[in-house]
Protein backbone atom coordinates (compact mmCIF):
# COMPACT_ATOMS: atom_id res chain seq x y z
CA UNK A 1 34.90 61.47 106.01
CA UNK A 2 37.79 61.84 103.14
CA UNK A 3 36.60 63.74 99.92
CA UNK A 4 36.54 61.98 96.58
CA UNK A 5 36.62 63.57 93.31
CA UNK A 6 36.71 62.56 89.53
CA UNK A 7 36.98 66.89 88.36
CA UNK A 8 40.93 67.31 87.75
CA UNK A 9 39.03 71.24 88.62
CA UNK A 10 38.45 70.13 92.44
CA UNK A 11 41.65 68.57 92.55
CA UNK A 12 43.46 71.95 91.20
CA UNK A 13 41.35 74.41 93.93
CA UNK A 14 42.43 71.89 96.72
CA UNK A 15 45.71 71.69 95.89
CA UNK A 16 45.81 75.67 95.54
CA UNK A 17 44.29 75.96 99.38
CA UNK A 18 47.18 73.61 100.68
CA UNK A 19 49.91 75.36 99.05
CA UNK A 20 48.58 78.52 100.40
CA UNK A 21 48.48 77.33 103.93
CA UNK A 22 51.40 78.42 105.66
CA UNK A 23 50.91 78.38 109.58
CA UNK A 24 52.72 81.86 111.03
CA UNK A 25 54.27 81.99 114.37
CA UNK A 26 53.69 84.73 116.56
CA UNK A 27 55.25 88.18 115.88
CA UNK A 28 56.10 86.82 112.21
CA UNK A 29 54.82 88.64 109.10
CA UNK A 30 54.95 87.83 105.66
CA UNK A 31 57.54 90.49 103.52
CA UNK A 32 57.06 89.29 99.94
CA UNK A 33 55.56 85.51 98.30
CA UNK A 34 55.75 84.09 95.32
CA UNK A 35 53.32 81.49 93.17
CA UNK A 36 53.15 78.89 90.48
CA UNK A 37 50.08 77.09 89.18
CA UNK A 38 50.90 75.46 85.98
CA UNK A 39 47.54 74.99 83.90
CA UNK A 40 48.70 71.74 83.34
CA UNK A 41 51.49 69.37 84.19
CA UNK A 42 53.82 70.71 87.07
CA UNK A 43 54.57 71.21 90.44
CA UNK A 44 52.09 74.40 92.06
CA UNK A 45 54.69 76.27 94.41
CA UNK A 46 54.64 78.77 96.57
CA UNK A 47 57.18 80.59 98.37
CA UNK A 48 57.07 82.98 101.03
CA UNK A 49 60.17 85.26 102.86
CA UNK A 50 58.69 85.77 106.78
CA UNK A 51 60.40 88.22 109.32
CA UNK A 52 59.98 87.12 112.58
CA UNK A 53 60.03 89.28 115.75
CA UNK A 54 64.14 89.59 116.15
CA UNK A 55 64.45 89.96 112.55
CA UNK A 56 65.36 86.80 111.07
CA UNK A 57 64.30 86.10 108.04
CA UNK A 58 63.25 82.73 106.50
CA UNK A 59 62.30 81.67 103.38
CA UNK A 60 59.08 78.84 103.40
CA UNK A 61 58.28 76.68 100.47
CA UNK A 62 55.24 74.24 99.63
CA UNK A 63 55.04 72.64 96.84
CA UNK A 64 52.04 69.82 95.43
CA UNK A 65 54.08 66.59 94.25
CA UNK A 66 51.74 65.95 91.54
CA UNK A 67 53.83 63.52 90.18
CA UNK A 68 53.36 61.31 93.09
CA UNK A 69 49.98 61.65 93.35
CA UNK A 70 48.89 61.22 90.32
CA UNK A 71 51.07 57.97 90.48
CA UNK A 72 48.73 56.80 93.51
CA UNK A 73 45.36 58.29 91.29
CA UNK A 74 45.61 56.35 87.83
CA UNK A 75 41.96 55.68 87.73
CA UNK A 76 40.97 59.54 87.90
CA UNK A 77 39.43 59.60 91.30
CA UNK A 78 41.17 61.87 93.08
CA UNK A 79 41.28 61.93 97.32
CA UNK A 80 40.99 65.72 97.88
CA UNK A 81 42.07 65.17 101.49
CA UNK A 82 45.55 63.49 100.89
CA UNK A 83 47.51 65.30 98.50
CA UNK A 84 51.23 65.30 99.33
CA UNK A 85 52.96 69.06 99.97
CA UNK A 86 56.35 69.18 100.20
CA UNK A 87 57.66 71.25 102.59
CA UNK A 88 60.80 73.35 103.72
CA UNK A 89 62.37 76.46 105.41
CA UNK A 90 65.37 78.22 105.28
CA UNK A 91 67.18 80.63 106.89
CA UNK A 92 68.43 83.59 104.68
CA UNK A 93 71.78 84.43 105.65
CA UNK A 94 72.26 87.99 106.92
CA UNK A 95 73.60 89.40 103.64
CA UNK A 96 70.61 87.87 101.69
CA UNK A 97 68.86 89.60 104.70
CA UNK A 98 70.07 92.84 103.69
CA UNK A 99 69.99 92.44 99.93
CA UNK A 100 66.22 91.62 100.09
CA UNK A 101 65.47 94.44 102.14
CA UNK A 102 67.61 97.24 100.37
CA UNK A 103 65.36 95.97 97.23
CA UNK A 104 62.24 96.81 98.79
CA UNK A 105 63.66 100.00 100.66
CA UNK A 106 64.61 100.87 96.62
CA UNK A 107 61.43 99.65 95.44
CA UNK A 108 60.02 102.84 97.99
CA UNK A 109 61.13 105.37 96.14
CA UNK A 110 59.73 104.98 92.73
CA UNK A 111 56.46 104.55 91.06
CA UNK A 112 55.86 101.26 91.05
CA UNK A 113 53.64 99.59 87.83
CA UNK A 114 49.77 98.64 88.22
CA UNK A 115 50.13 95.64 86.19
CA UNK A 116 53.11 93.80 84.73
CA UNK A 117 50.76 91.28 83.13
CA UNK A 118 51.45 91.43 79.03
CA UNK A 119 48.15 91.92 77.71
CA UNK A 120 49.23 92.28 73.52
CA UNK A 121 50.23 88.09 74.05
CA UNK A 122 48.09 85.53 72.88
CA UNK A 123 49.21 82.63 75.38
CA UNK A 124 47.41 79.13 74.72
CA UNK A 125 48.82 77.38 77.67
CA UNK A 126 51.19 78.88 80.50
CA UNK A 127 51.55 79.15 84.34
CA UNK A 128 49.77 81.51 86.50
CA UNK A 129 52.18 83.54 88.63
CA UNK A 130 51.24 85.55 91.60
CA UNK A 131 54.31 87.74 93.15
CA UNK A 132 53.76 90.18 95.94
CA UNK A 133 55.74 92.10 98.75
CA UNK A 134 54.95 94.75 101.87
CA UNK A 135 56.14 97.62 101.48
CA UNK A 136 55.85 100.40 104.50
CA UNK A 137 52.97 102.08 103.43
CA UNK A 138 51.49 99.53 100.83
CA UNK A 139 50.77 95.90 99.67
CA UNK A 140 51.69 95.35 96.49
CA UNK A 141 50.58 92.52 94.27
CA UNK A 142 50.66 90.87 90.83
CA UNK A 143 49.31 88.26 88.53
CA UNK A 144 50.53 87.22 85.24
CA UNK A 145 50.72 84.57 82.45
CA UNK A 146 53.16 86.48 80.20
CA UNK A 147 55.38 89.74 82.29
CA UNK A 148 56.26 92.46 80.97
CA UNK A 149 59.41 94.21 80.72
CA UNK A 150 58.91 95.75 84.14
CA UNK A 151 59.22 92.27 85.59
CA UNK A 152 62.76 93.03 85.87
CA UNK A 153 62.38 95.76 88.65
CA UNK A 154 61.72 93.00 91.13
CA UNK A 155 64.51 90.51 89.28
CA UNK A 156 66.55 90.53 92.33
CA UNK A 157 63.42 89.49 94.98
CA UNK A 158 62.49 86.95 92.62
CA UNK A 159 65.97 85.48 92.14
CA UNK A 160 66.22 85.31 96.21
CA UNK A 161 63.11 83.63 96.09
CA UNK A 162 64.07 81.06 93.49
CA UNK A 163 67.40 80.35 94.10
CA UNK A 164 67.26 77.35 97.41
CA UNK A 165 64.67 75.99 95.36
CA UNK A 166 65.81 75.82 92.26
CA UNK A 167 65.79 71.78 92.73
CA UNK A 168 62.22 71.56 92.94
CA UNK A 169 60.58 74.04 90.38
């Protein structure tokens, strides 16, 4: 049985799950990801870069077309069972490869922030954005409305990230 809901709340948590849902392969692992969940009109991404077992890596995006579904919803029931993710994979070439990981092989060797959330902002609307990457000995993640200035230690990464999307988000 499909599930129905009139909450734009329900809607927003199962749209968060399928962008999330990225089905790994055997012997792949995840290196870094990166999120967007606008608090109100947008497209909720998510990107992931994934090693595999010979060490390609590929670059996964999924992305809720809210703009077609809420084409399909005007009368504000919402079927949580049929929301439309876009989907796609690349493969980064083998000097993105190397770029990316040189980053995070920098990224080792200093001390890394706790939190790059700006907490002296008042923000009245804005994006939640989750970034994170694996580093040998750690996981490191982050969540932020507004970034602070240390944001631009992981510039590169999040440029690599963007950049064969840049059409969708």
């Amino acid at each position: 049985m499909e599930r129905f809901s009139n909450r734009i709340e329900a809607l927003m948590s199962e749209a968060k799950i399928e962008i999330e849902n990225f089905a790994l392969k055997n012997g792949e692992n995840i290196i870094a990801y990166l999120s967007e969940l606008p608090s109100m009109s947008g497209f909720p991404y998510k990107i992931i870069l994934v090693e595999n077992s010979e060490g390609i890596v590929y670059s996964r995006f999924r992305q809720w077309d809210t703009e077609y579904d809420f084409t399909r919803w005007d009368n504000g029931i919402f079927n949580l069972d049929r929301l439309r993710i876009i989907t796609e994979e690349n493969i980064l070439s083998k000097t993105e490869s190397a770029l990316l990981k040189e980053h995070l092989s920098q990224l080792e060797k200093i001390q890394l922030p706790e939190n790059i959330n700006e907490e002296n902002v008042i923000i009245l609307d804005s994006s939640l954005w989750k970034f994170g990457f694996i580093l040998k000995n750690k996981n490191i993640d982050y969540t932020w409305k507004a970034a602070t200035e240390d944001i631009n230690l992981f510039s590169p990464i999040l440029d690599l990230m963007r950049e064969k999307y840049l059409d969708r988000i």
